[in-house]
Protein backbone atom coordinates (compact mmCIF):
# COMPACT_ATOMS: atom_id res chain seq x y z
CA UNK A 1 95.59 -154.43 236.51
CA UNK A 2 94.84 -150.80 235.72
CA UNK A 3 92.26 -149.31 233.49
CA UNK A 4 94.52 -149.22 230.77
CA UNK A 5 95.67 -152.48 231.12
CA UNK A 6 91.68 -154.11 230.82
CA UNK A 7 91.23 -151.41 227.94
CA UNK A 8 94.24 -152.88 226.10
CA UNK A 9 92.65 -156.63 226.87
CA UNK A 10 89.16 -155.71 225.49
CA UNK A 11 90.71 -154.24 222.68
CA UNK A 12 92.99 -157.15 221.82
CA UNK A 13 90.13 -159.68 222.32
CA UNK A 14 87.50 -158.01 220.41
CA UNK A 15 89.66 -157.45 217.39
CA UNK A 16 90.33 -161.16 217.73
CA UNK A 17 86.75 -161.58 217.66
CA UNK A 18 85.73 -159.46 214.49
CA UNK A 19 88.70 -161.10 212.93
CA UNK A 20 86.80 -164.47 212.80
CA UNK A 21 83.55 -164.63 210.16
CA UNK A 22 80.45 -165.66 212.41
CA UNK A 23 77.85 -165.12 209.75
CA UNK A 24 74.66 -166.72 210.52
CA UNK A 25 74.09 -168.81 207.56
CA UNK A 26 70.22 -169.83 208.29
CA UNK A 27 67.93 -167.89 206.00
CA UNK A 28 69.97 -166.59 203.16
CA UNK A 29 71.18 -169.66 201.70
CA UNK A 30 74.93 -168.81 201.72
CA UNK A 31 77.53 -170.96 202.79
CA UNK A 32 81.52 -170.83 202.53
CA UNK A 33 84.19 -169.36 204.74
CA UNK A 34 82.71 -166.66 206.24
CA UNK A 35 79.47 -168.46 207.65
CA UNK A 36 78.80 -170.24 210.65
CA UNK A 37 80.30 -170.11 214.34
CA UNK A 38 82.94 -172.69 214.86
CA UNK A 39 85.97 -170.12 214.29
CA UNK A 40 84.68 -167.97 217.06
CA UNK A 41 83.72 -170.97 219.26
CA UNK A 42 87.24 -172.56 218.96
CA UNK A 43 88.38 -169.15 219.78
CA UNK A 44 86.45 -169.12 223.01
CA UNK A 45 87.74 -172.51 223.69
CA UNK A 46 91.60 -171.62 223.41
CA UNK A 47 91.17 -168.15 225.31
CA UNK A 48 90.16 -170.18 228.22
CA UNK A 49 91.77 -173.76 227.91
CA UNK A 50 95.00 -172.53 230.03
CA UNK A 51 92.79 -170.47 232.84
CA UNK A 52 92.79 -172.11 235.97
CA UNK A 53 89.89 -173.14 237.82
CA UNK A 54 87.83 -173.56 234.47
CA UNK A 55 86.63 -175.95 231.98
CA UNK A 56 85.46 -175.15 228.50
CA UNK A 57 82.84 -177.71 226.48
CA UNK A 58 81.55 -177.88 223.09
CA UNK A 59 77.64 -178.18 222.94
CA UNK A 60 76.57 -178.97 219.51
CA UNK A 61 73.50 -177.36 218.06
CA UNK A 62 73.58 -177.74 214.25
CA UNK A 63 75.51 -179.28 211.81
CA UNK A 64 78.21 -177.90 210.80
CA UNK A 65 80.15 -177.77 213.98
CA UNK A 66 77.71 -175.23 214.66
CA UNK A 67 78.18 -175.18 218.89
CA UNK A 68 77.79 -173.44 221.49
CA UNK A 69 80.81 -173.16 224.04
CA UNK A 70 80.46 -173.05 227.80
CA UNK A 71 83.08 -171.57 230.25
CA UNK A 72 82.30 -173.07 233.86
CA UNK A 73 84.19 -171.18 236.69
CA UNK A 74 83.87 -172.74 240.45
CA UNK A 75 82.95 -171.03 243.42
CA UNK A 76 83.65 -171.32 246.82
CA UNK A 77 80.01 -171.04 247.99
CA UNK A 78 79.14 -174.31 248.71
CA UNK A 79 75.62 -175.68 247.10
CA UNK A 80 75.42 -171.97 245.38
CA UNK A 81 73.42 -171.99 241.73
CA UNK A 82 75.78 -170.27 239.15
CA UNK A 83 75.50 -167.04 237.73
CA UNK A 84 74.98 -166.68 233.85
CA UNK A 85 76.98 -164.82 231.51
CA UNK A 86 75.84 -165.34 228.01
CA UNK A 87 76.42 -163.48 224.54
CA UNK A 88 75.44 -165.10 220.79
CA UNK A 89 78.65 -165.57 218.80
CA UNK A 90 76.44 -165.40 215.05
CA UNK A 91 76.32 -162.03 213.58
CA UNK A 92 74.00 -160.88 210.51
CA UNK A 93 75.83 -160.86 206.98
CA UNK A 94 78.34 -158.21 205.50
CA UNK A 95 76.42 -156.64 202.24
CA UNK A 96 77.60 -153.24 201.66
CA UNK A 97 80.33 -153.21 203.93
CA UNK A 98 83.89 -152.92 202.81
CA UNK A 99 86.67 -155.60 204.30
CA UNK A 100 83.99 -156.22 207.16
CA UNK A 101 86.03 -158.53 209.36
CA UNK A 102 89.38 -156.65 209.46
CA UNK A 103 88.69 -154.85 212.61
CA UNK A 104 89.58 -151.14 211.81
CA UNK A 105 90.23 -148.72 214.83
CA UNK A 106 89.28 -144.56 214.77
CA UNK A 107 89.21 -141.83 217.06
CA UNK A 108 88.82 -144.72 219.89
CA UNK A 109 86.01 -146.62 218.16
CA UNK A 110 86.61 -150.32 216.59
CA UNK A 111 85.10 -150.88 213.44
CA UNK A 112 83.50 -154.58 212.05
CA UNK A 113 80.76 -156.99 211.42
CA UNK A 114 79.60 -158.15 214.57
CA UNK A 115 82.08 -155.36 216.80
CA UNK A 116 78.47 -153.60 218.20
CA UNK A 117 76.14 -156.72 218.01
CA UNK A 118 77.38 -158.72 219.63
CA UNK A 119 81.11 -159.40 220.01
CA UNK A 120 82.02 -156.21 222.38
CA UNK A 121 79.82 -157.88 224.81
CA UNK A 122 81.51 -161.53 224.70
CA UNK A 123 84.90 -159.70 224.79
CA UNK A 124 83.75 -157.60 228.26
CA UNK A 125 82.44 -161.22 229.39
CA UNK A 126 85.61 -162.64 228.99
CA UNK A 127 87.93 -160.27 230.13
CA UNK A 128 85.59 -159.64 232.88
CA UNK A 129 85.66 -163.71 233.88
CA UNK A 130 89.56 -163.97 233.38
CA UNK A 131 90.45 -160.63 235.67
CA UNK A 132 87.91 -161.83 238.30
CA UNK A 133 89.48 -165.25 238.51
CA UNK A 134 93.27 -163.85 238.38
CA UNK A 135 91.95 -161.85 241.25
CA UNK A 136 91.19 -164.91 243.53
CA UNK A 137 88.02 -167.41 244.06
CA UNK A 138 85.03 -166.28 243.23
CA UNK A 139 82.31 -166.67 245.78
CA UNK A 140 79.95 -168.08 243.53
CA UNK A 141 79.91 -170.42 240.46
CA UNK A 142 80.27 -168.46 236.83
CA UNK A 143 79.17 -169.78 233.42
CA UNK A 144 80.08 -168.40 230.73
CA UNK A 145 77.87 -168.93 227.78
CA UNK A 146 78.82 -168.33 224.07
CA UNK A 147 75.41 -169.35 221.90
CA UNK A 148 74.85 -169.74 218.14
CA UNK A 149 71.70 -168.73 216.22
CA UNK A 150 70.49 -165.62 218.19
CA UNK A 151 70.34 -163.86 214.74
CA UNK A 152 67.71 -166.64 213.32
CA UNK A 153 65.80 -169.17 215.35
CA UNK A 154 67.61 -168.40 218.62
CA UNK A 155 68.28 -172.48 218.82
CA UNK A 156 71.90 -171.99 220.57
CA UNK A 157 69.56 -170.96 223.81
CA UNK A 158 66.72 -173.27 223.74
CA UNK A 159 69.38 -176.11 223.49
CA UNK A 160 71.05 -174.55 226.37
CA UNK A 161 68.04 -173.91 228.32
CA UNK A 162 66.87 -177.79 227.59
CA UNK A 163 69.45 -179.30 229.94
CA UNK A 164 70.68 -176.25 231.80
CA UNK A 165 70.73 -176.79 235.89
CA UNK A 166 69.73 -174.12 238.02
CA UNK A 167 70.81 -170.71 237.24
CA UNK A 168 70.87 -168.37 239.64
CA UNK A 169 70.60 -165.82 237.61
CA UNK A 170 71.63 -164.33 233.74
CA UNK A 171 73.17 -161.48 232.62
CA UNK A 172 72.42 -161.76 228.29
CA UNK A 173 75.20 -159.28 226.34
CA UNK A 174 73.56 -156.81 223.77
CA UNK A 175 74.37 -153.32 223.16
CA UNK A 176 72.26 -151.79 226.00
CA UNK A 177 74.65 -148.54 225.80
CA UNK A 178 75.27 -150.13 229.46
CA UNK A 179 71.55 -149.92 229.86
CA UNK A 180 70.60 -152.75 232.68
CA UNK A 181 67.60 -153.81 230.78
CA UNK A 182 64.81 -155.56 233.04
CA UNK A 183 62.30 -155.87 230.69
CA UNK A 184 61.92 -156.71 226.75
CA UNK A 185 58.82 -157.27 223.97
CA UNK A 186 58.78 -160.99 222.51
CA UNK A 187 57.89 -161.45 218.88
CA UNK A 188 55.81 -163.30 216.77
CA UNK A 189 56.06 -163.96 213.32
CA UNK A 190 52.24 -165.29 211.87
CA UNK A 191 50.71 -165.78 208.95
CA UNK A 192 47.12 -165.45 207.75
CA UNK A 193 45.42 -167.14 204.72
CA UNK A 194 42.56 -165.32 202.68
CA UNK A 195 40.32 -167.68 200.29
CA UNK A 196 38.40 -166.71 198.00
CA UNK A 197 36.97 -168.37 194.87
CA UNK A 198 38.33 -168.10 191.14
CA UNK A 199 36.50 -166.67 187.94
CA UNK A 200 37.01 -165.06 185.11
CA UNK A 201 37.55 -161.03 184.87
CA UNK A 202 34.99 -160.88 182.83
CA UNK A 203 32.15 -162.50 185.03
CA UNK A 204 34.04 -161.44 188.43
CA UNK A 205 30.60 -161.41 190.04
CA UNK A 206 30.93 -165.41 189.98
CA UNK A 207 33.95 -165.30 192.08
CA UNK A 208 35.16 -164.42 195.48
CA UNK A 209 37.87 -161.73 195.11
CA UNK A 210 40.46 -162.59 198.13
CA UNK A 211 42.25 -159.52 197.53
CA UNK A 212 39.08 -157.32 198.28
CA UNK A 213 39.17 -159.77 202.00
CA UNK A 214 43.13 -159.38 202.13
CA UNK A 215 42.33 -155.24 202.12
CA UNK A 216 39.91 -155.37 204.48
CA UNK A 217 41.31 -157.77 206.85
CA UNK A 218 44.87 -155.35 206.67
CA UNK A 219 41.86 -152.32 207.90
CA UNK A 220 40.40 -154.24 210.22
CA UNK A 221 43.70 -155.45 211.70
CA UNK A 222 45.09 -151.96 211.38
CA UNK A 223 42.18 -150.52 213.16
CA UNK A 224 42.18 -152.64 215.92
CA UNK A 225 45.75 -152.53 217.00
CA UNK A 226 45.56 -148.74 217.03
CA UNK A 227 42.44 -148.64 219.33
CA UNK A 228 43.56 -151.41 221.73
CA UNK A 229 47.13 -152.25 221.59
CA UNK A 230 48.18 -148.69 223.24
CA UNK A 231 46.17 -148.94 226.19
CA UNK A 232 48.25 -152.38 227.54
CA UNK A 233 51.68 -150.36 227.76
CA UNK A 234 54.24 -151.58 229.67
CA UNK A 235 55.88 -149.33 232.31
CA UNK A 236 58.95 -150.49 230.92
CA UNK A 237 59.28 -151.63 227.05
CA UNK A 238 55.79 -149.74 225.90
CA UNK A 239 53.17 -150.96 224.12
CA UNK A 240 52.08 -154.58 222.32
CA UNK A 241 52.89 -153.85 218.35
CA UNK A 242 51.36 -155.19 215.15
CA UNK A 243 52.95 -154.63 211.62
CA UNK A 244 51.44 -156.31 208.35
CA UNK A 245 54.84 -157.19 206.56
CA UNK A 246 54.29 -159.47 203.95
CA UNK A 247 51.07 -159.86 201.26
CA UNK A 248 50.61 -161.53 197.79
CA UNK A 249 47.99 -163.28 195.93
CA UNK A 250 46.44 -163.79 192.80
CA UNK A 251 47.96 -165.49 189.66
CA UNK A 252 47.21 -163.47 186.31
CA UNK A 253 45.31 -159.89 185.26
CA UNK A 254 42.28 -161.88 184.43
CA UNK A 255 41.63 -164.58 187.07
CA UNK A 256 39.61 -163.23 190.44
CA UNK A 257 42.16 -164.14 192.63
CA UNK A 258 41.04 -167.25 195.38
CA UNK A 259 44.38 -167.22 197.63
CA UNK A 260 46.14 -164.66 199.55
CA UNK A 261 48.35 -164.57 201.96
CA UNK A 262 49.49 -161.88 204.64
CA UNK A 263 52.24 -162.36 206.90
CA UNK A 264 52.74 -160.02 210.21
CA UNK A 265 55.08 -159.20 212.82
CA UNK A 266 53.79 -159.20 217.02
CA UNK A 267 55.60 -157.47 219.43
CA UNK A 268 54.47 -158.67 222.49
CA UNK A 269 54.76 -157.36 226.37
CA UNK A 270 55.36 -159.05 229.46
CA UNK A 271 52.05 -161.06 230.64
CA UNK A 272 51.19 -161.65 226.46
CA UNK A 273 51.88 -164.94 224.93
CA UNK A 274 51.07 -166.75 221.84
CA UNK A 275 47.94 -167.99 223.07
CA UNK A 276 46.49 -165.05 223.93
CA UNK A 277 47.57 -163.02 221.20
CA UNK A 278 45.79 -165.82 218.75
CA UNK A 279 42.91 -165.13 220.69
CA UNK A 280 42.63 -162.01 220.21
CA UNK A 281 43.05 -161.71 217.16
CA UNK A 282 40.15 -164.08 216.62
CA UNK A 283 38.33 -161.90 218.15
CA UNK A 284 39.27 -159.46 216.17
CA UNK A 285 38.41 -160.89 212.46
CA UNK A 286 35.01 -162.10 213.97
CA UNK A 287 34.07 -158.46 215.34
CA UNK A 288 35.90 -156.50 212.21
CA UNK A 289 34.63 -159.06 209.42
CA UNK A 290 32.00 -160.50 210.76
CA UNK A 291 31.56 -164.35 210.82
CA UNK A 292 31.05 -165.73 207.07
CA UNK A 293 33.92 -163.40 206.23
CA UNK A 294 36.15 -164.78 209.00
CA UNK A 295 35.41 -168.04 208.35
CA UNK A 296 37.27 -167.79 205.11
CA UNK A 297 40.64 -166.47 207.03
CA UNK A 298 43.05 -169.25 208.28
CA UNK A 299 45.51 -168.13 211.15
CA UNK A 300 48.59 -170.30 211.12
CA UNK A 301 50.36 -170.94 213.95
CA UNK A 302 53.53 -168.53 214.53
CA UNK A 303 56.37 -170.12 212.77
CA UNK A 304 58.59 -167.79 215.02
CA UNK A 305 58.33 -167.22 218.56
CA UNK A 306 60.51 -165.40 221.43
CA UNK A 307 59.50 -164.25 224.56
CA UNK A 308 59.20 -161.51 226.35
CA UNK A 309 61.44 -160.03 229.35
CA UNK A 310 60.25 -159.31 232.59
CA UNK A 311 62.85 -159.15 236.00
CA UNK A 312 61.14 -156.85 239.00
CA UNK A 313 63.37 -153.80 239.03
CA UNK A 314 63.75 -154.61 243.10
CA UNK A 315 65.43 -158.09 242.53
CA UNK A 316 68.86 -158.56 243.60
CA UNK A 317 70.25 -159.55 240.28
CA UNK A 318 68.98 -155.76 239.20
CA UNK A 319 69.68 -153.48 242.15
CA UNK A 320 73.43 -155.39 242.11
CA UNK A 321 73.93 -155.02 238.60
CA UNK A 322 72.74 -151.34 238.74
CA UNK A 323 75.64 -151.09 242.31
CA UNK A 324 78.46 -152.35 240.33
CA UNK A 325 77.62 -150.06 237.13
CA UNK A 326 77.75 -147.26 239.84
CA UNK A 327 80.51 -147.91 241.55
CA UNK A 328 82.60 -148.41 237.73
CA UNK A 329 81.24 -145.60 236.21
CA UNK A 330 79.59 -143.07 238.55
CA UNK A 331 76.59 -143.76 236.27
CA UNK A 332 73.28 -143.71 238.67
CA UNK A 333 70.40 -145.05 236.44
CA UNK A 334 67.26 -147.29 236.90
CA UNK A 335 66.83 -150.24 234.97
CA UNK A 336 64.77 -149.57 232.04
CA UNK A 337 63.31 -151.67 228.75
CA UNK A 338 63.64 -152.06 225.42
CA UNK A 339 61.27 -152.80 222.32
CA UNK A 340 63.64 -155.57 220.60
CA UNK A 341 63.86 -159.09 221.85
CA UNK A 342 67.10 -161.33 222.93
CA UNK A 343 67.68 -164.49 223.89
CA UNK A 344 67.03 -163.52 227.40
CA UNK A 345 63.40 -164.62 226.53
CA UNK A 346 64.41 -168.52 226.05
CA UNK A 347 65.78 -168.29 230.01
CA UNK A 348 63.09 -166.06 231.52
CA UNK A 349 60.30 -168.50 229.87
CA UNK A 350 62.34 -171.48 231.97
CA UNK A 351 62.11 -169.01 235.39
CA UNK A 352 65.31 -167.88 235.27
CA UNK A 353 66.34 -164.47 236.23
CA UNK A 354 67.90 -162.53 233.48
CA UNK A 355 68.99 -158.51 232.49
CA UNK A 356 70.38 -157.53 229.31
CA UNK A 357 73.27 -155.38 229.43
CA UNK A 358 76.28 -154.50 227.52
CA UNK A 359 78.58 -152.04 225.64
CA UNK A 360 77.20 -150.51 222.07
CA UNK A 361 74.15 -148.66 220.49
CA UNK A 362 71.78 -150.81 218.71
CA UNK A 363 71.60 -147.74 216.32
CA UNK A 364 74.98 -149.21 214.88
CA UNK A 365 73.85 -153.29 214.88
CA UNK A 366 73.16 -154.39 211.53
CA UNK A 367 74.09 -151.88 210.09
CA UNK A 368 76.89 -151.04 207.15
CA UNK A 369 78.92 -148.64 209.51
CA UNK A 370 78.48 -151.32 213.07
CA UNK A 371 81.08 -149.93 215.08
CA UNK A 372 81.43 -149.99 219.45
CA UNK A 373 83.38 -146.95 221.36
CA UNK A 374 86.79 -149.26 222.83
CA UNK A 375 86.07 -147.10 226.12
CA UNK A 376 82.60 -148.51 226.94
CA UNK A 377 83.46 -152.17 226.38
CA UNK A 378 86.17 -151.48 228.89
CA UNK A 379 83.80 -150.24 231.14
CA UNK A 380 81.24 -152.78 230.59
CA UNK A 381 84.19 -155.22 232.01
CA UNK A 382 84.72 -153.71 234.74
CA UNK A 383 81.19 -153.61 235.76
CA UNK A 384 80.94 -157.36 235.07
CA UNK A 385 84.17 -157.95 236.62
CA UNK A 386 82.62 -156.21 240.10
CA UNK A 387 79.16 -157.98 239.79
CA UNK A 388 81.03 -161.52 239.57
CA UNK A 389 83.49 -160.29 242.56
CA UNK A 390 80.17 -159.48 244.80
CA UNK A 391 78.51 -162.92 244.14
CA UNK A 392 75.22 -161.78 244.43
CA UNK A 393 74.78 -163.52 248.07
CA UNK A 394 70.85 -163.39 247.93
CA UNK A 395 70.51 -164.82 245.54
């Protein structure tokens, strides 16, 4: 099939793909025709339900025929792990955008919800897995993986992850630019609880402003992350990051307020977890406050949570992935890293292997005007197409 051919694929697919509402419904409340994944999934299922040498199941997630799909190709490696190809099929929701999921193409670019983040990688996947196996065998087992949630809780993964076999290895699809991204921050969403002790505004001496705490917790917090945080940089992804996102308190003009509540964002590095970030920044309120002042500040436990990324540049899964996008393109890079989070996290956490890498600019994700170049999801199939032709023997 010639370049033109796998262009006109890609592009048929991921118009297919845009076509069908995958709105994420956690978190906003919405529901109706354009949320949730099953259109997408039953897509998935029917683009692969006449290939041969596959089978296609349903793994339900959440209600609401909310599940993820998995494509299982055999290879003719005998005892050999399969390889991992995995993309979320949820996208984030459509305010602001005109006629979002009527995929619109310019100048060689496809315009949609969900075209950049992160359909144009599930379309390369699946061209990718159907040209390999039209080719011949493969020489070693391929999964396809099609995952719901990624945009929310990231459940689709951890519910693959909970029963998964061994992996050899995972390639996750986000728009990487066709980036081969070894390393990622994780995240942490936390929140923090200020007392203090009511009176009225007219006697505030007899209470215990928890504003007046709130401000100086946000200083000492501020403070600290600036004077420690830069000095752990990853080689890769950069430095640990804390953000104060969220604060309110008090009830009326003329009560001292006794409550507040801050909430905060983590980025964390490779070697950081949620233990050790909670210690820290325990350490941090009893240095910056001192202890009757952090005695009044509750941490909660992180009520989101996904890890970071780290594959050694020098593993095989890397150095092939980086061969085939040479040998597509004529693109020599080095793997690299990136500040956002996937759900690459829920498989390296389980000792899996994993790179993110896929068509796109995350500049365009999210965004009002999300849009992929047709040229670079082609290419990003052809790369995949070569790295599941090679069949990674070491690994």
């Amino acid at each position: 099939m010639s370049e033109e051919e796998r262009l006109a694929e890609v592009t048929a697919v991921l118009g297919d793909l845009v076509a069908l509402p995958s709105v994420n419904p956690e978190g906003s409340g919405q529901s109706g025709p354009s949320y949730g994944e099953s259109r997408i999934a039953s897509y998935l299922e029917r683009l692969f339900a006449s290939v041969p040498g596959c089978s296609v199941e349903r793994q339900p997630v959440r209600e609401g025929g909310r599940d993820n799909v998995i494509v299982r190709a055999g290879g003719t490696t005998r005892g050999a792990a399969p390889l991992l190809l995995e993309a979320h099929l949820d996208t984030v929701d459509v305010q602001g955008m005109e006629r979002p999921f009527v995929p619109r193409l310019e100048a060689g670019w496809l315009h949609g919800r969900g075209s950049c983040d992160t359909k144009a990688s599930l379309a390369a996947m699946a061209v990718a897995l159907r040209r390999a196996l039209a080719a011949g065998p493969l020489p070693r087992p391929v999964w396809l993986l099609g995952a719901v949630d990624e945009e929310y809780q990231q459940t689709g993964i951890a519910r693959f992850a909970e029963d998964a076999p061994a992996i050899a290895g995972a390639v996750v699809g986000e728009p990487t630019r066709l980036e081969v991204i070894a390393a990622h921050k994780g995240q942490l969403y936390q929140r923090l609880e200020v007392r203090g002790l009511a009176a009225h505004t007219s006697v505030p001496e007899r209470g215990e402003n928890a504003l007046y705490l709130a401000a100086d917790l946000v200083r000492c917090l501020r403070d600290r992350a600036a004077a420690e945080l830069p000095a752990r940089a990853h080689p890769l992804c950069g430095p640990p990051l804390l953000t104060i996102s969220m604060i309110r308190g008090g009830t009326s003009e003329h009560i001292v307020p006794d409550h507040c509540e801050l909430a905060f964002d983590r980025r964390t590095v490779p070697g950081e977890s949620a233990a050790s970030v909670r210690a820290e920044l325990e350490r941090w309120l009893a240095e910056g406050l001192g202890p009757e002042a952090a005695a009044r500040v509750t941490l909660h436990a992180p009520h989101h949570e996904a890890p970071p990324v780290e594959t050694p540049v020098g593993h095989p899964l890397v150095t092939h992935l980086l061969r085939a996008l040479a040998d597509e393109t004529g693109l020599a890079r080095a793997a690299s890293g990136v500040s956002y989070n996937t759900d690459a996290g829920r498989l390296a956490e389980r000792g899996i292997p994993v790179v993110v890498f896929g068509p796109g600019d995350i500049a365009f994700a999210h965004t009002t005007h999300e849009r992929v170049e047709l040229a670079e999801v082609g290419r990003a199939a052809g790369v995949l197409e070569r790295l599941l032709r090679d069949g990674l023997p070491e690994l």
